[in-house]
N, C-alpha and C. Protein backbone atom coordinates (compact mmCIF):
# COMPACT_ATOMS: atom_id res chain seq x y z
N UNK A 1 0.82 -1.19 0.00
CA UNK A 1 0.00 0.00 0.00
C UNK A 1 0.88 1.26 0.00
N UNK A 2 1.83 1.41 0.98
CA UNK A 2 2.54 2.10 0.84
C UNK A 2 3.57 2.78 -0.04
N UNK A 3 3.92 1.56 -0.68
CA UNK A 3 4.73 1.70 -2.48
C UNK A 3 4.01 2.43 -3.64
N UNK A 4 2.75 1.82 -3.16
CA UNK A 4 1.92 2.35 -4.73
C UNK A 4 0.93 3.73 -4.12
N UNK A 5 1.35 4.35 -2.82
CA UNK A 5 1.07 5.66 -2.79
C UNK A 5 1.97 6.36 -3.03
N UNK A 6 2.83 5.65 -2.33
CA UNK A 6 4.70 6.91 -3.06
C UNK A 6 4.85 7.07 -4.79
N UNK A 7 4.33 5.79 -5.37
CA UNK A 7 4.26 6.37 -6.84
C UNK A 7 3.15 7.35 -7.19
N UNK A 8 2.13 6.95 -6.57
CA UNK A 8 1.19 8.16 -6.84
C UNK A 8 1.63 9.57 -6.77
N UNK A 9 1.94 9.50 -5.51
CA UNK A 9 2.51 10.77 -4.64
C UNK A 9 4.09 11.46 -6.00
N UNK A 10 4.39 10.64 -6.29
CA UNK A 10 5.95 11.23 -7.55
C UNK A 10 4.82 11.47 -8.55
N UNK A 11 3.66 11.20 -9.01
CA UNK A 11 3.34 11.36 -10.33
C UNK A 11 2.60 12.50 -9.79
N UNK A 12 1.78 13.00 -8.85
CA UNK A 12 1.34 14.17 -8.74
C UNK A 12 2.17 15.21 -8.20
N UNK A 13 3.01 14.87 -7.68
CA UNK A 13 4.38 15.94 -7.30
C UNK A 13 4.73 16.68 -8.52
N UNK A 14 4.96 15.68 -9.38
CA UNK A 14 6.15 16.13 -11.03
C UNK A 14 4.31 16.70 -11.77
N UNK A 15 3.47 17.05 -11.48
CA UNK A 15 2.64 17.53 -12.28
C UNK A 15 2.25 19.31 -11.30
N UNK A 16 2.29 19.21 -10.26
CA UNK A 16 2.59 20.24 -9.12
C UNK A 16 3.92 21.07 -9.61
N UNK A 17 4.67 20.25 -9.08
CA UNK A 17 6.19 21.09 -9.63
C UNK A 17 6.50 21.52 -11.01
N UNK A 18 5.94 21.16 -12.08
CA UNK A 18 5.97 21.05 -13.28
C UNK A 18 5.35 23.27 -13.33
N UNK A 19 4.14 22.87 -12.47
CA UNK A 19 3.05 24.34 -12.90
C UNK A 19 4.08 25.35 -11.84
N UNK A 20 4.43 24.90 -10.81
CA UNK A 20 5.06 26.15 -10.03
C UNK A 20 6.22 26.23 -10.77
N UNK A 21 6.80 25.44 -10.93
CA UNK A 21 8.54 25.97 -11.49
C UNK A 21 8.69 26.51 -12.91
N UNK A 22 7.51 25.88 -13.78
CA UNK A 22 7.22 26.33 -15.54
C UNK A 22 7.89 28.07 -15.41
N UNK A 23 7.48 28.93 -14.91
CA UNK A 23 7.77 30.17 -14.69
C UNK A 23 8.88 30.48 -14.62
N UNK A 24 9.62 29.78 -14.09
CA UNK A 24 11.15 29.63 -13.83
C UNK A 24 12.01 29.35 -14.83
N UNK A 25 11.68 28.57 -16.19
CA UNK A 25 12.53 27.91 -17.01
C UNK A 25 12.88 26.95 -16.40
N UNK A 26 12.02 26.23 -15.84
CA UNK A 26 12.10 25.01 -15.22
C UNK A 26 11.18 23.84 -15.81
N UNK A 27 11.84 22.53 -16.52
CA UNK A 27 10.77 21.46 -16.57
C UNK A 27 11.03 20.53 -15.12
N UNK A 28 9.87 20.23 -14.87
CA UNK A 28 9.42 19.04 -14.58
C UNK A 28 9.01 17.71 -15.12
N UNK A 29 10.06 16.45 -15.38
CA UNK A 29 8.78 15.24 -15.48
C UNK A 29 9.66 14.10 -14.79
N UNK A 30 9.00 12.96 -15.25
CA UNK A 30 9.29 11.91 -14.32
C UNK A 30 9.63 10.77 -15.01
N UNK A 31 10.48 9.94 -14.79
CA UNK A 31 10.05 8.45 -15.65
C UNK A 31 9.80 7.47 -14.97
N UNK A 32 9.17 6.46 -15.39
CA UNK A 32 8.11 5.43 -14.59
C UNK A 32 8.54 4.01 -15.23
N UNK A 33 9.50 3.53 -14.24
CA UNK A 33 9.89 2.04 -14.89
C UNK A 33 9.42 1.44 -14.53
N UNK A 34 9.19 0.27 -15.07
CA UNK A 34 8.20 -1.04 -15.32
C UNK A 34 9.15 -1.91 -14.11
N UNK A 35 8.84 -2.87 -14.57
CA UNK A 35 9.93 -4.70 -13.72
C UNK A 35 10.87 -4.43 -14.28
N UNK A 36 12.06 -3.99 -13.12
CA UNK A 36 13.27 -3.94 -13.48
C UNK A 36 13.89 -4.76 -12.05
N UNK A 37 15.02 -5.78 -12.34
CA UNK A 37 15.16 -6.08 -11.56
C UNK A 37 16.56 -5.36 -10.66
N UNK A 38 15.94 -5.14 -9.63
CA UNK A 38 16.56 -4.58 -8.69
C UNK A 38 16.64 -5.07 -7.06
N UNK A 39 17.22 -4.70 -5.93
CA UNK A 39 17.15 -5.25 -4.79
C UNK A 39 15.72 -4.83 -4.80
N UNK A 40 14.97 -4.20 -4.76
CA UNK A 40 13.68 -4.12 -3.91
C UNK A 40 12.70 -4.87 -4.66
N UNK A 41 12.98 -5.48 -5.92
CA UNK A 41 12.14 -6.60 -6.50
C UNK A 41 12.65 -7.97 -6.73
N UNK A 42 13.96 -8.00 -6.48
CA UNK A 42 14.68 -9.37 -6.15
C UNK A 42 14.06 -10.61 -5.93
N UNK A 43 13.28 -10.12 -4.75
CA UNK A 43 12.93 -11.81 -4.09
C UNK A 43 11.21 -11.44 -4.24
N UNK A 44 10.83 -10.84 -5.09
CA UNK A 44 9.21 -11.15 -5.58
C UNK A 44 9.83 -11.94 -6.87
N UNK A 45 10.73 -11.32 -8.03
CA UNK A 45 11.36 -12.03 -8.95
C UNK A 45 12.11 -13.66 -8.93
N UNK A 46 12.43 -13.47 -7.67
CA UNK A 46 13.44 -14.59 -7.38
C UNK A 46 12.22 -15.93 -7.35
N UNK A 47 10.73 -15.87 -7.46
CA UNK A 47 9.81 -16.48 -7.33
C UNK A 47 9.47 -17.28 -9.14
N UNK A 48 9.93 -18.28 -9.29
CA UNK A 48 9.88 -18.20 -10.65
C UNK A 48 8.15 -17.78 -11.12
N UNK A 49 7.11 -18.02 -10.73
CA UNK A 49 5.90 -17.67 -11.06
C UNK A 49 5.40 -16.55 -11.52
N UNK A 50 5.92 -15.57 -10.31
CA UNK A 50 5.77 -14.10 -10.34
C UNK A 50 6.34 -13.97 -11.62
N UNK A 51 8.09 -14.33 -11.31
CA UNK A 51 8.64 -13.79 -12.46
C UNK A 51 7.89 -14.00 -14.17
N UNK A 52 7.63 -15.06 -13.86
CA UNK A 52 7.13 -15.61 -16.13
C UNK A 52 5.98 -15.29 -16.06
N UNK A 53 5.11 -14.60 -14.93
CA UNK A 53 3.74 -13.69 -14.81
C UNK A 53 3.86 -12.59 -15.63
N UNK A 54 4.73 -11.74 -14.63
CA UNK A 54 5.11 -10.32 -15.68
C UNK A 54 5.86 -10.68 -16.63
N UNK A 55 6.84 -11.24 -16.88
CA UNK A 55 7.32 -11.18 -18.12
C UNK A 55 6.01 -11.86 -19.34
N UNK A 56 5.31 -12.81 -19.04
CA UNK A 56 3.97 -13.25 -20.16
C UNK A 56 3.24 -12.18 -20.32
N UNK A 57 2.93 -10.73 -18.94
CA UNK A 57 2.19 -9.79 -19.07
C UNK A 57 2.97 -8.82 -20.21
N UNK A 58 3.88 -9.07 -20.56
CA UNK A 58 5.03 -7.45 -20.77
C UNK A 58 5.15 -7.99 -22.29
N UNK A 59 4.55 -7.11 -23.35
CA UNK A 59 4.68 -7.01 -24.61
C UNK A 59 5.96 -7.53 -25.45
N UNK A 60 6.85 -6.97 -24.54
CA UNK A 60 8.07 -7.06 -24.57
C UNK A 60 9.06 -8.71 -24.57
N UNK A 61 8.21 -9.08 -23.71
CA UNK A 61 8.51 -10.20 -23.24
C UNK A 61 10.14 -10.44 -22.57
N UNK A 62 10.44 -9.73 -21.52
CA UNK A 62 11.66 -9.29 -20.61
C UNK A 62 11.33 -8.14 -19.76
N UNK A 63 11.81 -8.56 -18.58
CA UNK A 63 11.99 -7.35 -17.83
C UNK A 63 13.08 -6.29 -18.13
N UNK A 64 12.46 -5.33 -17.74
CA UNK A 64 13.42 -3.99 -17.95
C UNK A 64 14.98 -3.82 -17.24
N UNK A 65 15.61 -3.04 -18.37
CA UNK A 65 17.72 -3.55 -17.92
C UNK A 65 18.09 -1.91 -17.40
N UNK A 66 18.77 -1.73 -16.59
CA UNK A 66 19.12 -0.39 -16.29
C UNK A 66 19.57 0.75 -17.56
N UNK A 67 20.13 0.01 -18.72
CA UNK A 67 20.40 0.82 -19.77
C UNK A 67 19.04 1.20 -20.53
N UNK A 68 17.75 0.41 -20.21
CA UNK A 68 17.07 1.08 -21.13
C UNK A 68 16.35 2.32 -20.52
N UNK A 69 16.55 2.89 -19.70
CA UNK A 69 16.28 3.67 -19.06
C UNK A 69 16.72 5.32 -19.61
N UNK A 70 18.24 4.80 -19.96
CA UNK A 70 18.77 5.77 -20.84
C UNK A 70 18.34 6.54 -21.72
N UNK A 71 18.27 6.33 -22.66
CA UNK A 71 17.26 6.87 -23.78
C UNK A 71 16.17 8.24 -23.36
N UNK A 72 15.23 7.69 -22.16
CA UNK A 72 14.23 8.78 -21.52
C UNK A 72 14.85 9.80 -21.00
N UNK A 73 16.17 9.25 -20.26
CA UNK A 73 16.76 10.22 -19.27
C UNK A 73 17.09 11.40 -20.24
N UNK A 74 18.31 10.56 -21.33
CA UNK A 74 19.00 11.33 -22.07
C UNK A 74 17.87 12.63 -22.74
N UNK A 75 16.89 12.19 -23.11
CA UNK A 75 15.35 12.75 -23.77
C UNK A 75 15.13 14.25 -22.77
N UNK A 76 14.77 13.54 -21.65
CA UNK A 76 14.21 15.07 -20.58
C UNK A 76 15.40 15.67 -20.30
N UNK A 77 16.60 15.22 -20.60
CA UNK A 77 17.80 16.24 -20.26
C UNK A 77 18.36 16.91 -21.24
N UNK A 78 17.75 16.91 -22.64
CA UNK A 78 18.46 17.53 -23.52
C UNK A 78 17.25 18.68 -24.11
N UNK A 79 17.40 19.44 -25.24
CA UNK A 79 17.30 20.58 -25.48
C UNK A 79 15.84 20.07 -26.42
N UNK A 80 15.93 18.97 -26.51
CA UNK A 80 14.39 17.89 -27.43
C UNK A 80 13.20 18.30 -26.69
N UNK A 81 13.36 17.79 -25.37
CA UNK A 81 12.51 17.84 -24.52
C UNK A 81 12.05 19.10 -23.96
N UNK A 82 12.69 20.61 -24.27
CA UNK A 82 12.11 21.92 -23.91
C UNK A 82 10.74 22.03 -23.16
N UNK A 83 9.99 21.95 -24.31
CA UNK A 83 8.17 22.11 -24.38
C UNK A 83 7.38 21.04 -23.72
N UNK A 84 8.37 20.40 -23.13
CA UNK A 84 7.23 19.15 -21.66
C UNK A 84 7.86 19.07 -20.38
N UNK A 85 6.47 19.12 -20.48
CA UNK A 85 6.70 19.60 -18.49
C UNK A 85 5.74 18.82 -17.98
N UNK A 86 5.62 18.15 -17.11
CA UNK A 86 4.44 18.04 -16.09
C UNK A 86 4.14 16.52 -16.51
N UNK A 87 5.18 15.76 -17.32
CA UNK A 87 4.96 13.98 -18.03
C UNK A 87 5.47 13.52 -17.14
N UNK A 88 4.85 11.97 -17.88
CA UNK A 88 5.85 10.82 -17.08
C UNK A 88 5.89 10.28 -18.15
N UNK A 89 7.04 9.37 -18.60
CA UNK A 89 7.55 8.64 -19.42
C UNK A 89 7.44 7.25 -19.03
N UNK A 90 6.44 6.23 -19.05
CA UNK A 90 6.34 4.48 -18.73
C UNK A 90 7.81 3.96 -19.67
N UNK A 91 8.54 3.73 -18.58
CA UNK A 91 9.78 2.73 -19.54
C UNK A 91 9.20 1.78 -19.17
N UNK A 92 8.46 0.16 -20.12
CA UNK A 92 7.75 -0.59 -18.85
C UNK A 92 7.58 -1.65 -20.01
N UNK A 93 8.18 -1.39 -21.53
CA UNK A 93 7.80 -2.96 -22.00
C UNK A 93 6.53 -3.32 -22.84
N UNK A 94 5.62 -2.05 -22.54
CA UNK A 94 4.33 -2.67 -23.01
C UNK A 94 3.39 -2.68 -22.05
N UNK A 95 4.03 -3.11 -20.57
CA UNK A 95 2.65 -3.71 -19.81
C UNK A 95 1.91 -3.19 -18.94
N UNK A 96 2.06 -1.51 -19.27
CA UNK A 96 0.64 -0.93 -19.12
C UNK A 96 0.07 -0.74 -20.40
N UNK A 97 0.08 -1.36 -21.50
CA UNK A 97 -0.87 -1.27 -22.41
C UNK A 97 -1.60 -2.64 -22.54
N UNK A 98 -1.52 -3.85 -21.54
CA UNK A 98 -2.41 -4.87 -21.15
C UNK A 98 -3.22 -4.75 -20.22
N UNK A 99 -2.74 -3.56 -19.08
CA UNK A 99 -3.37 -4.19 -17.66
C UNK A 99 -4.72 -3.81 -18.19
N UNK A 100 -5.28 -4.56 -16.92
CA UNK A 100 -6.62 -4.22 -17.40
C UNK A 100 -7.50 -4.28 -15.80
């Protein structure tokens, strides 16, 4: 419960901060990774079930690698990205375009 209010809580923050700082020459946004494996998803992953769950859910069919992450970052940090403010970018595979 607590995890999936702190994401809430980053996606309405970066849409908050986005309108106060715009004035500033400031963007705001966020990126939103999918199953990546990391220590804090380790041992839900380390479950083979879970794991070939999301990966059968994920378009993609793989969980997400720290390099693909790159790409978005590189995106909101360069001079492309000017005119958005207040996004989030799903690095995620596909598999919010299944849930249902």
């Amino acid at each position: 419960m607590a995890y999936c209010a702190s994401k809430g809580a980053v996606l309405q923050l970066t849409k908050v901060l986005s309108a106060e700082w715009a004035a500033h020459g400031v963007n705001v946004n966020c990126i939103s990774p999918g199953y990546f494996k990391t220590p804090l998803t380790e041992k839900i992953l380390a479950v083979k079930e879970t794991h070939d769950k999301i990966v059968s859910r994920t378009p993609m069919q793989r969980l997400g690698l720290p390099e693909d992450l790159v790409g978005a970052a590189i995106f909101l940090s360069s001079d492309a990205s000017n005119f958005i403010t207040g996004s989030t970018i799903a690095v995620e595979g596909g598999f919010l375009s299944l849930a249902i």
